[in-house]
C-alpha atoms as a PDB file:
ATOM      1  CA  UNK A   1     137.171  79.636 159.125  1.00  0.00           C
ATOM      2  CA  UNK A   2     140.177  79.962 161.595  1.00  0.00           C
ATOM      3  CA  UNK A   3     143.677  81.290 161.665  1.00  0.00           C
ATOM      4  CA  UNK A   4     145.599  79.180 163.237  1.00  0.00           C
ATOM      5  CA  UNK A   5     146.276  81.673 165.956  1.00  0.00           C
ATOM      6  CA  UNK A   6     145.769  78.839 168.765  1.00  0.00           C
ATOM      7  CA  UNK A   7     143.662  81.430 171.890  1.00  0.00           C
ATOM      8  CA  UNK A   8     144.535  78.681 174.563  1.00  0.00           C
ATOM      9  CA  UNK A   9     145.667  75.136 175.455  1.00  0.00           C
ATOM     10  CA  UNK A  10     142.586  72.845 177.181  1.00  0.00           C
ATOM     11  CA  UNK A  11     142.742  69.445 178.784  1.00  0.00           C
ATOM     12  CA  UNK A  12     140.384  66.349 177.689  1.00  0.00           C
ATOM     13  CA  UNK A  13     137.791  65.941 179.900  1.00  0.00           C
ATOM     14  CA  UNK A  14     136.113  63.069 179.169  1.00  0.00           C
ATOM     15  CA  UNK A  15     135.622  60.930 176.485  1.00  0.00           C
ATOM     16  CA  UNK A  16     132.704  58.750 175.445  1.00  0.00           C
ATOM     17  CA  UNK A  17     132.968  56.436 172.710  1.00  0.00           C
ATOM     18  CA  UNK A  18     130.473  54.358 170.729  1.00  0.00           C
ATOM     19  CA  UNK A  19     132.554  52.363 167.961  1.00  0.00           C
ATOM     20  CA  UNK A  20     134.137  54.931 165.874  1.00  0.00           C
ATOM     21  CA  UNK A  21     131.899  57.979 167.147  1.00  0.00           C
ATOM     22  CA  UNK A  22     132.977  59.443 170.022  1.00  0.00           C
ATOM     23  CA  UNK A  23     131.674  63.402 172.506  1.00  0.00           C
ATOM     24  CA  UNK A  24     134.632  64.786 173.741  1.00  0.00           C
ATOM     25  CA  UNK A  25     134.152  67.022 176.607  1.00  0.00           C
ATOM     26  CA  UNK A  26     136.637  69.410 177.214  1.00  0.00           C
ATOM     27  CA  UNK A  27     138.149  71.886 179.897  1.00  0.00           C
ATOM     28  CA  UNK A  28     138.725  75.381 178.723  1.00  0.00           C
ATOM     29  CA  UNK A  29     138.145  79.011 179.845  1.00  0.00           C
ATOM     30  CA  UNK A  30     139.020  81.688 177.184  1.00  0.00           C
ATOM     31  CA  UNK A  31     136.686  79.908 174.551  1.00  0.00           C
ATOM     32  CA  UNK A  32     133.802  79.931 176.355  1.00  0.00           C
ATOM     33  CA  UNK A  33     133.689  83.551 177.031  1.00  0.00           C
ATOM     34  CA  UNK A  34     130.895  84.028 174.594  1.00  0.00           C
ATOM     35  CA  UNK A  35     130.363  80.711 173.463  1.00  0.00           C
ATOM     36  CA  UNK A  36     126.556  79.582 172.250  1.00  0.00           C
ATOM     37  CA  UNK A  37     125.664  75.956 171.214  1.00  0.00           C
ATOM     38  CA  UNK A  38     126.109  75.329 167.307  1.00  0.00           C
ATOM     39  CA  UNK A  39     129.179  77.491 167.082  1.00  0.00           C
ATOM     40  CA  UNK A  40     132.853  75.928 165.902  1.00  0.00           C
ATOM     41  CA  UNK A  41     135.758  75.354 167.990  1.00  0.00           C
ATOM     42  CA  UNK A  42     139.090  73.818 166.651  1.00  0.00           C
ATOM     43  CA  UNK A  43     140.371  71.427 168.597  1.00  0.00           C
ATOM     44  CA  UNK A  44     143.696  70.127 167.580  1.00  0.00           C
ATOM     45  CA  UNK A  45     142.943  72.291 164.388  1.00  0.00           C
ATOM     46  CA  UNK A  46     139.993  69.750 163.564  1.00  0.00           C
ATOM     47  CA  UNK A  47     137.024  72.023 163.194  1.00  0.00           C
ATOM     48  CA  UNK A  48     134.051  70.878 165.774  1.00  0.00           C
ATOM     49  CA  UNK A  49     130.440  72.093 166.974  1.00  0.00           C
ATOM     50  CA  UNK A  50     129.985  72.964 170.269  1.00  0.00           C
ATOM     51  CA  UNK A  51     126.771  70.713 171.428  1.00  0.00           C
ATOM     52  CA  UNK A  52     126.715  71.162 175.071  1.00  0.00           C
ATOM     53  CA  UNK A  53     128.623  73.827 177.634  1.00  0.00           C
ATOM     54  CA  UNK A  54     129.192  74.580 181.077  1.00  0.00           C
ATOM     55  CA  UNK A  55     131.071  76.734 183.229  1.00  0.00           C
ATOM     56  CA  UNK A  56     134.319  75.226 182.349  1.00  0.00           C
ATOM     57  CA  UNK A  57     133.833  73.232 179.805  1.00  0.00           C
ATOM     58  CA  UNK A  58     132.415  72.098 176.289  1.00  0.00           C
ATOM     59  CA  UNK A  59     131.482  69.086 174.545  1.00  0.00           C
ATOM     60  CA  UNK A  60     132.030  68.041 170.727  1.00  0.00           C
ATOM     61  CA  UNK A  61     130.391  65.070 168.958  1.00  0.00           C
ATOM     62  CA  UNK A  62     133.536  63.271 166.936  1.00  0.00           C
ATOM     63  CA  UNK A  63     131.919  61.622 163.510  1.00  0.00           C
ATOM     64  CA  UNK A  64     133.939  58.095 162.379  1.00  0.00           C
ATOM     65  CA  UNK A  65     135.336  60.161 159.057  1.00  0.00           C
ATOM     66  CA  UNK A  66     136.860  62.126 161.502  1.00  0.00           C
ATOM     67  CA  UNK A  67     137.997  59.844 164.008  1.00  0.00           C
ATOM     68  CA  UNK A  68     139.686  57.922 161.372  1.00  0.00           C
ATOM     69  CA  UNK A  69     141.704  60.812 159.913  1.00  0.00           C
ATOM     70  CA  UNK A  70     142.786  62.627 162.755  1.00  0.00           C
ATOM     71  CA  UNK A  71     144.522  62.473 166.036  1.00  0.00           C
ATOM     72  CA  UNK A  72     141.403  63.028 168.072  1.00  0.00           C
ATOM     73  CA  UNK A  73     141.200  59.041 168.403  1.00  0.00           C
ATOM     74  CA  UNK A  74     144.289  58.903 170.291  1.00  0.00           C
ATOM     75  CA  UNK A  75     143.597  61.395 173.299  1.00  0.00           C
ATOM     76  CA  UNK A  76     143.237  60.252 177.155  1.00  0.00           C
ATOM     77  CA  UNK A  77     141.797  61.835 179.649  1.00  0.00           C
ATOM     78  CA  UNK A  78     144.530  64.661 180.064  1.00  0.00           C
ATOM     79  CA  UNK A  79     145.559  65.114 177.325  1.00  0.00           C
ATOM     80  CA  UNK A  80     146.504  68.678 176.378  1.00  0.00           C
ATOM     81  CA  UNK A  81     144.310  69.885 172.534  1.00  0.00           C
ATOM     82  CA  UNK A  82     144.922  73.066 170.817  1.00  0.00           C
ATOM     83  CA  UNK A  83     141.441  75.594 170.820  1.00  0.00           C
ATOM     84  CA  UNK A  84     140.837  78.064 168.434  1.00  0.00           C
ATOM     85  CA  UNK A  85     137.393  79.767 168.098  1.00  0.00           C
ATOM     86  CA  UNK A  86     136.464  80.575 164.416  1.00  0.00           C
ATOM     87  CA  UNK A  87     137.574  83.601 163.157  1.00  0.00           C
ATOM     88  CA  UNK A  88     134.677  86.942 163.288  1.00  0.00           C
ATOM     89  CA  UNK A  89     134.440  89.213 160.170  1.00  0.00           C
ATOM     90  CA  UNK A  90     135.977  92.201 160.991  1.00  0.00           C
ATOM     91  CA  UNK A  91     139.100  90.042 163.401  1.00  0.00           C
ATOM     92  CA  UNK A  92     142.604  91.046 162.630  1.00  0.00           C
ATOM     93  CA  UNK A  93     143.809  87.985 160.022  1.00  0.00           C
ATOM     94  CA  UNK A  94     147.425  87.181 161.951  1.00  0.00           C
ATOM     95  CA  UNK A  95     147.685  83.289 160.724  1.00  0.00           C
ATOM     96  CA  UNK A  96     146.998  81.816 157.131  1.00  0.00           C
ATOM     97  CA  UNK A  97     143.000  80.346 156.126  1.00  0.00           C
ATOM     98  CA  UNK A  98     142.155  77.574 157.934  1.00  0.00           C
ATOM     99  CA  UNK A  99     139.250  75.694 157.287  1.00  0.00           C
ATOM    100  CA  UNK A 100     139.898  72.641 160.045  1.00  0.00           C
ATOM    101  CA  UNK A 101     139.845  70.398 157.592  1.00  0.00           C
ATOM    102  CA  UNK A 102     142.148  67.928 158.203  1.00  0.00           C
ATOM    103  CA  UNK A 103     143.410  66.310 155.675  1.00  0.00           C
ATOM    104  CA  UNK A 104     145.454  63.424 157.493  1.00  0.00           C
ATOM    105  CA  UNK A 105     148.230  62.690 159.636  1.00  0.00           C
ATOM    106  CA  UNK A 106     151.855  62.770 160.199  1.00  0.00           C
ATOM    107  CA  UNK A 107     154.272  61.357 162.828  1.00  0.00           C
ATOM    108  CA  UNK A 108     157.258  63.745 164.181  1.00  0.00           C
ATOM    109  CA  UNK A 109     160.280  61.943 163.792  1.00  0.00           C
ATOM    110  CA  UNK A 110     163.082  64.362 165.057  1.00  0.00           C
ATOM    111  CA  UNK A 111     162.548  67.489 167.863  1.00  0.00           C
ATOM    112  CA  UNK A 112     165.841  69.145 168.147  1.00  0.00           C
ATOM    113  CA  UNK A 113     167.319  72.761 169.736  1.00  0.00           C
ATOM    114  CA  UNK A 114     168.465  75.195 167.053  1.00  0.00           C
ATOM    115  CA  UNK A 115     169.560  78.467 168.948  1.00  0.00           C
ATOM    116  CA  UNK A 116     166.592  80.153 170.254  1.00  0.00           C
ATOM    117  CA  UNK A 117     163.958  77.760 168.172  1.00  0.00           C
ATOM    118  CA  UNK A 118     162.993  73.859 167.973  1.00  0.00           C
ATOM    119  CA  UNK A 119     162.692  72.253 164.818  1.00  0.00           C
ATOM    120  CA  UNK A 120     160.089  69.523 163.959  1.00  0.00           C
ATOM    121  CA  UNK A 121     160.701  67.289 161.563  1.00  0.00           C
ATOM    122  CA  UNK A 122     157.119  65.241 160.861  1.00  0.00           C
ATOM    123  CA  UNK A 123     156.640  62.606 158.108  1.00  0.00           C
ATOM    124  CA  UNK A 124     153.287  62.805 156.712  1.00  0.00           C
ATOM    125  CA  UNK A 125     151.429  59.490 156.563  1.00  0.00           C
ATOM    126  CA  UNK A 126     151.163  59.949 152.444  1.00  0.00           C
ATOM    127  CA  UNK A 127     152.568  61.199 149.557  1.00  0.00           C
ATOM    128  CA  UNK A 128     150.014  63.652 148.706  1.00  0.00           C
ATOM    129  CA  UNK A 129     149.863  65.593 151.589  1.00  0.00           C
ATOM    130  CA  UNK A 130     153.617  65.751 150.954  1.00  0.00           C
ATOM    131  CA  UNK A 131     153.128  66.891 147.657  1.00  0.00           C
ATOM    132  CA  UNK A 132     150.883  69.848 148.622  1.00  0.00           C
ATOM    133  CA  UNK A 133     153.503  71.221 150.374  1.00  0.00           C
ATOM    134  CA  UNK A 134     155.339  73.994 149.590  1.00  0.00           C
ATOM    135  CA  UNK A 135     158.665  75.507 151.131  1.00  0.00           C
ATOM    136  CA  UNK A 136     158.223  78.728 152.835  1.00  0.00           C
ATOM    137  CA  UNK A 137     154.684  77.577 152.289  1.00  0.00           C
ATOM    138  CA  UNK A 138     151.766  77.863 155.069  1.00  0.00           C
ATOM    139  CA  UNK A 139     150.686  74.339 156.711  1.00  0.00           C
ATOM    140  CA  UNK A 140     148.969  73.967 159.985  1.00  0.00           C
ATOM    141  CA  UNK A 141     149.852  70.776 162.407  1.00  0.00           C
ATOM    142  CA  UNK A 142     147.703  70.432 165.415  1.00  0.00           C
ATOM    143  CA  UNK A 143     145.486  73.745 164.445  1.00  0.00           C
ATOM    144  CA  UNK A 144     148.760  75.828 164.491  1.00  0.00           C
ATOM    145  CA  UNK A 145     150.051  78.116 161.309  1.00  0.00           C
ATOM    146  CA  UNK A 146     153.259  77.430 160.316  1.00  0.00           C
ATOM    147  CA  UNK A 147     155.812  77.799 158.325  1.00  0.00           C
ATOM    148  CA  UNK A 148     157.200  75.108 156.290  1.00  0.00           C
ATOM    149  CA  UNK A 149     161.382  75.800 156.779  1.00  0.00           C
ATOM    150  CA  UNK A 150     162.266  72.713 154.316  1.00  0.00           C
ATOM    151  CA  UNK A 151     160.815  69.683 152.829  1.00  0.00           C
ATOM    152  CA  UNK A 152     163.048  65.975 152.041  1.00  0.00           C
ATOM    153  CA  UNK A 153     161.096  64.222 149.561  1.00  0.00           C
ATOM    154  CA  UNK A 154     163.598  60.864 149.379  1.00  0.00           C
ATOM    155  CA  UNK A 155     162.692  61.349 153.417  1.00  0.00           C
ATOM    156  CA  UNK A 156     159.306  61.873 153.184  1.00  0.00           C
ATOM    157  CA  UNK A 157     159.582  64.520 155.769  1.00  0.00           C
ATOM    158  CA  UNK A 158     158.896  68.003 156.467  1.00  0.00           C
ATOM    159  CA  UNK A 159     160.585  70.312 158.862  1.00  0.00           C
ATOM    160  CA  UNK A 160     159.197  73.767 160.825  1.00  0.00           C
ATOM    161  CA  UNK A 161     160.728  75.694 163.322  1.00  0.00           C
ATOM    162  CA  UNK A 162     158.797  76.658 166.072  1.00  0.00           C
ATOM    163  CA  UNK A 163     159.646  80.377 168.209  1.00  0.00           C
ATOM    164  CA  UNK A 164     159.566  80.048 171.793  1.00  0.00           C
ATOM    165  CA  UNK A 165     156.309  81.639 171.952  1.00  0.00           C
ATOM    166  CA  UNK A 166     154.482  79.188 169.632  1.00  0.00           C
ATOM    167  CA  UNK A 167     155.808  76.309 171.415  1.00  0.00           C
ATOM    168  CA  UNK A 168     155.272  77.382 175.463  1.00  0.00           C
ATOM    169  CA  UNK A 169     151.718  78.648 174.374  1.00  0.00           C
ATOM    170  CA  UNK A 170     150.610  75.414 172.471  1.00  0.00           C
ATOM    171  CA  UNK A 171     150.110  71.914 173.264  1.00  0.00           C
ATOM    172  CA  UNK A 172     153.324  71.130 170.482  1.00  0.00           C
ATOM    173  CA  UNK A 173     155.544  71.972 173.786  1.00  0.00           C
ATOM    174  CA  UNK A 174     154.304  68.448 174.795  1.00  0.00           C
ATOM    175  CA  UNK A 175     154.834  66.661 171.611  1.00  0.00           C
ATOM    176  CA  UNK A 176     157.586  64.089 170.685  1.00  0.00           C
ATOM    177  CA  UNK A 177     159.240  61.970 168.419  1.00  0.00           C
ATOM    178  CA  UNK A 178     156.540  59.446 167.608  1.00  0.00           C
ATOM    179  CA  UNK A 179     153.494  60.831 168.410  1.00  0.00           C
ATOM    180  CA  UNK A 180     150.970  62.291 165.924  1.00  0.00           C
ATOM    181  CA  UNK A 181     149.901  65.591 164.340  1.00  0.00           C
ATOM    182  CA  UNK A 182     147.283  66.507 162.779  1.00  0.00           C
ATOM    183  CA  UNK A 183     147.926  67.870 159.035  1.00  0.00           C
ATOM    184  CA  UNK A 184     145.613  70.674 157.186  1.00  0.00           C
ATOM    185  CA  UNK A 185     147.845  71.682 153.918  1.00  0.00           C
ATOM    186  CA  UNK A 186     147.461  75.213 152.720  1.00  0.00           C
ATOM    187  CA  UNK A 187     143.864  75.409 150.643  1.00  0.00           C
ATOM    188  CA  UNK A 188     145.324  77.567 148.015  1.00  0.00           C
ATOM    189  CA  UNK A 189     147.660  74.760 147.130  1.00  0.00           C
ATOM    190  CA  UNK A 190     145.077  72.139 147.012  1.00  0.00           C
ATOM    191  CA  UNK A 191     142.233  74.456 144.539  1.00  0.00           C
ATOM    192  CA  UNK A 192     144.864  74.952 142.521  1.00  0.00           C
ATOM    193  CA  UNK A 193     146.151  71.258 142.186  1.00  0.00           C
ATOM    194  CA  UNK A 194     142.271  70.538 142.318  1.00  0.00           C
ATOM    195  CA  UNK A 195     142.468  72.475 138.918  1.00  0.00           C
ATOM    196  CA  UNK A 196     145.619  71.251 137.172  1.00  0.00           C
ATOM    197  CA  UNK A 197     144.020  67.752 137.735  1.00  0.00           C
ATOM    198  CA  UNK A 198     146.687  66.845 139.813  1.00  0.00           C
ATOM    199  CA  UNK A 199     145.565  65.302 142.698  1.00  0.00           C
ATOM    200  CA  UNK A 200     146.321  61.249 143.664  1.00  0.00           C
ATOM    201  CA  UNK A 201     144.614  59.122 141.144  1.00  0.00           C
ATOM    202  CA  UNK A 202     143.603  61.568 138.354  1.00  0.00           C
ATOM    203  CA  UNK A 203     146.025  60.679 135.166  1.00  0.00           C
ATOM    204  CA  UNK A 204     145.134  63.538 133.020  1.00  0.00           C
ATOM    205  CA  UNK A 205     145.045  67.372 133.822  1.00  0.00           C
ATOM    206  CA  UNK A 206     141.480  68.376 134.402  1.00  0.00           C
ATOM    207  CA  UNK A 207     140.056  71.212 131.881  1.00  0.00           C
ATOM    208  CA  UNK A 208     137.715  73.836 134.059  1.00  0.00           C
ATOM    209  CA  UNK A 209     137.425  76.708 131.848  1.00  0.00           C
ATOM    210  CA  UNK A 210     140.435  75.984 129.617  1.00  0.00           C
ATOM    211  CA  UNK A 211     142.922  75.899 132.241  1.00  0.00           C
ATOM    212  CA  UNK A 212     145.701  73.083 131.872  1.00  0.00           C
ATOM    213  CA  UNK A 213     149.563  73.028 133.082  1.00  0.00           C
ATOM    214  CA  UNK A 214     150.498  74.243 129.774  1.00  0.00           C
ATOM    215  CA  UNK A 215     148.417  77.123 129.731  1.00  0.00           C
ATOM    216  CA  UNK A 216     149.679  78.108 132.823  1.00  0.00           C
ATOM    217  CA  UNK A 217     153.251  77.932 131.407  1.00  0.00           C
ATOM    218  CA  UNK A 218     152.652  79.915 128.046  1.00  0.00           C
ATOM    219  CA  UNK A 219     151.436  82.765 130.497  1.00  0.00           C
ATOM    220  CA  UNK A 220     154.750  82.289 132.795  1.00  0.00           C
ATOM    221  CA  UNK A 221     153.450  80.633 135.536  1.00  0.00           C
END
């Protein structure tokens, strides 16, 4: 589990690719501080397994289900990637949960000043993920917890606004209109549309335990 609390911005390394499978090796310092093979690293909030290290850098395998639902396809040699170790019992929780689970893609489509912030506007690449989002709502792009400010549903669009901090300690300072994020909605949001039976191709409300839509609106929900 992470908390979208991104510790540092590495570089891509290298890159070896076999069809859809791919190791990326990457540069980095403040991850590998205690670092052991097996353990999880978030790179661009995609949730990997360290399977080699050196003095400066680690490597990741990349499987195809992951290379064809995330951003990690489209990195060169160079490229700046998000890192977030997984979270230790007992850390202070400063983010939201974030398993680094991606669940697809979105493209920005509008970067623009607003006094001391810059506001994203991204258009996921579906409906759904559109649909599991929630203003004022948690959603992490690129491994980084955010804040959703608004959402534009005849756009298909989303909008955050990012604090100086954020964006001069995070790769996002680098991103622009057209290139891609990487999309993890809030996992609250998705159990409970999990339960309502509401996700993309399920007709009728699922029934775990006698819970339905109109349950939850005879209690007030």
């Amino acid at each position: 589990m992470f908390t979208g609390l991104i510790e540092e911005v590495g570089a891509l390394r290298r890159t070896v690719r076999e069809g859809e499978a791919m190791v990326l090796t990457v540069a980095a310092a403040k991850v590998l501080e205690d670092v052991k093979l097996g353990d999880s690293i978030a790179v661009n909030g995609v949730c990997l397994t360290v399977i080699s290290f050196g003095g400066a850098s680690f490597s990741v395998d990349v499987m195809p289900e992951t290379y064809r639902h995330t951003n990690l396809s489209e990195l060169q040699p160079g490229s700046p990637v998000n890192l977030e170790r997984a979270m230790r019992a007992g850390d202070r929780f400063g983010g939201h949960i974030v398993q680094g689970h991606v669940d697809g893609t979105g493209v920005i489509v509008r970067r623009q000043a607003e006094a001391n912030a810059v506001v994203f506007t991204v258009k996921p690449q579906s409906e759904e993920l559109l649909r599991l989002a929630v203003p004022q709502g948690s959603v992490t792009l690129d491994g980084i917890s955010l804040t959703i400010v608004s959402l534009e549903p005849a756009a298909g669009t989303l909008t955050v606004s990012i604090i100086p901090h954020t964006l001069r300690e995070t790769a996002l300072q680098h991103k622009r209109p057209g290139d891609t994020l990487n999309i993890e909605n809030d996992i609250l949001g998705k159990y409970v549309a999990r339960l309502l039976g509401r996700r993309e191709g399920e007709s009728e409300p699922a029934r775990v335990g006698g819970l339905t839509e109109a349950k939850l609106r005879e209690f007030g929900f």
